[in-house]
Protein backbone atom coordinates (compact mmCIF):
# COMPACT_ATOMS: atom_id res chain seq x y z
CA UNK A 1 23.53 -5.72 -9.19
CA UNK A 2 22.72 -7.17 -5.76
CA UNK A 3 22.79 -3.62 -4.31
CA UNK A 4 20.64 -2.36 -6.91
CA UNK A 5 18.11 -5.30 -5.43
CA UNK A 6 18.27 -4.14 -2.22
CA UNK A 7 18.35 -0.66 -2.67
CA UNK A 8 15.22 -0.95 -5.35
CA UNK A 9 13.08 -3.45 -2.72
CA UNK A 10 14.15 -1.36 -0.08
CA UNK A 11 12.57 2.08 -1.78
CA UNK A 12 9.69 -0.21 -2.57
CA UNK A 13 8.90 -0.72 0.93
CA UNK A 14 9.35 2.75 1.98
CA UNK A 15 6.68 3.80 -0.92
CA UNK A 16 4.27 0.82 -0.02
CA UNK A 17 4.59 1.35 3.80
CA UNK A 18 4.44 5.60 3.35
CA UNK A 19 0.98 4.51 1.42
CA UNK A 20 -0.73 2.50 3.49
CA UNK A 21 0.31 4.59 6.60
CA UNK A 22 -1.27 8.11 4.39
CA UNK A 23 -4.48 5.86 3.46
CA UNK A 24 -5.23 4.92 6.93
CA UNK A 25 -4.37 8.66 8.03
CA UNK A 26 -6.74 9.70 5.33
CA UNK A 27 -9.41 7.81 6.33
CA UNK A 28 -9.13 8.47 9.59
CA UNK A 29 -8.86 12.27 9.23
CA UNK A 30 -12.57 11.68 6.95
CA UNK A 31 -14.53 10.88 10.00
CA UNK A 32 -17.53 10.83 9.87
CA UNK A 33 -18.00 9.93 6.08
CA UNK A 34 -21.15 11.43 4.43
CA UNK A 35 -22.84 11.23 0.86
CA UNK A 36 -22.17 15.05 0.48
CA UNK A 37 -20.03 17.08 -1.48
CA UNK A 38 -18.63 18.96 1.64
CA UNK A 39 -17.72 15.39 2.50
CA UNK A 40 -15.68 14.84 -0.70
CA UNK A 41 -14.29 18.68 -0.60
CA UNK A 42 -12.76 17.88 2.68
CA UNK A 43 -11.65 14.87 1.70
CA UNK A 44 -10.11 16.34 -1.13
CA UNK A 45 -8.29 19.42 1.41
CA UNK A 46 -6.53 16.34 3.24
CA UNK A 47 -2.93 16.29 2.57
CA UNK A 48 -2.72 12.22 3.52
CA UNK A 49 -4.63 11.80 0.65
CA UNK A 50 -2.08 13.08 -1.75
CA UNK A 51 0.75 11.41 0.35
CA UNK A 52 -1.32 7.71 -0.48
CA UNK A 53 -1.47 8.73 -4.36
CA UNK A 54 1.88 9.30 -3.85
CA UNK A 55 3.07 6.67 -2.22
CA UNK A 56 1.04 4.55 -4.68
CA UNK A 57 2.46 6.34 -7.77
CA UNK A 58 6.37 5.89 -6.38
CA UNK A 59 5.66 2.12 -5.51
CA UNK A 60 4.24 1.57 -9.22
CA UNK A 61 7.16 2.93 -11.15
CA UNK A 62 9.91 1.14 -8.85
CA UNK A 63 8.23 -1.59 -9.18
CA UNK A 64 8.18 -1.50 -13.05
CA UNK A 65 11.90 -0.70 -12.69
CA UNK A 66 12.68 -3.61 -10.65
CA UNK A 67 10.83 -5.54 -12.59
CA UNK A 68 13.26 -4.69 -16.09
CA UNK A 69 15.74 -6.72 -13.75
CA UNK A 70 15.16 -8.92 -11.14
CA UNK A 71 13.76 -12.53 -11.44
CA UNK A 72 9.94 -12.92 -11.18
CA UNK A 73 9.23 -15.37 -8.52
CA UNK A 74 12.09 -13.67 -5.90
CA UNK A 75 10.66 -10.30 -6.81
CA UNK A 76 7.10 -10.65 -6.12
CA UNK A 77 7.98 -12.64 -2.84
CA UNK A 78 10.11 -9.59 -1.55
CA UNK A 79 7.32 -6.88 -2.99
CA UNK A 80 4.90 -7.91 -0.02
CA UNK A 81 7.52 -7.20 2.93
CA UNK A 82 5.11 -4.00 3.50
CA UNK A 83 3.20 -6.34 5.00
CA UNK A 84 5.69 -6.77 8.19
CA UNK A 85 6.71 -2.93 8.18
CA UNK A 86 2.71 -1.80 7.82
CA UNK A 87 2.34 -3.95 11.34
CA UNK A 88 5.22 -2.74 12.82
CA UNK A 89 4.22 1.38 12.11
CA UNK A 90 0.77 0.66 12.73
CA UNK A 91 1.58 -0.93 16.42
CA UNK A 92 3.92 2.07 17.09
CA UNK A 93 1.83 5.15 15.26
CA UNK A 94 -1.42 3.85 15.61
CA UNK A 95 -1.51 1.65 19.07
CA UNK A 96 -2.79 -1.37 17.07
């Protein structure tokens, strides 16, 4: 059971982390943002945006899963380690 913890927060992370990293690419890639519907038809041709939907969607349903098993309050402590890898890709992709 214990690797099924680490494997499951683990795969969390790597959805959570792969979603924040495709919204900030997204948004990025939207420059400069405009009440128009070429704005929101480009927006809608950007692959990042799918890859944050994604990302989204895969975090969602492992976290449902994990949820079936592992204890509450341990759980949704380890659920925000995206926080730390976030930081860490954002330093190294994005200089910040």
């Amino acid at each position: 059971m214990r690797r099924f913890y680490v494997f499951g927060f683990a795969l969390l992370m790597a959805f959570d982390s792969f979603a924040q990293i495709s919204f900030k690419m997204a948004g990025t890639h939207a420059l400069p943002v405009e009440a128009s519907p070429a704005w929101l038809l480009r927006l809608a041709g950007e692959p990042w945006v799918y890859g944050a939907i994604l990302g989204y969607l895969g975090a969602f349903f492992t976290w449902m899963s994990l949820l079936r098993h592992a204890p509450v309050g341990p759980a949704f402590a380890a659920s925000h380690l995206e926080v730390v890898s976030v930081m860490l890709l954002s330093v190294w992709l994005f200089d910040e």
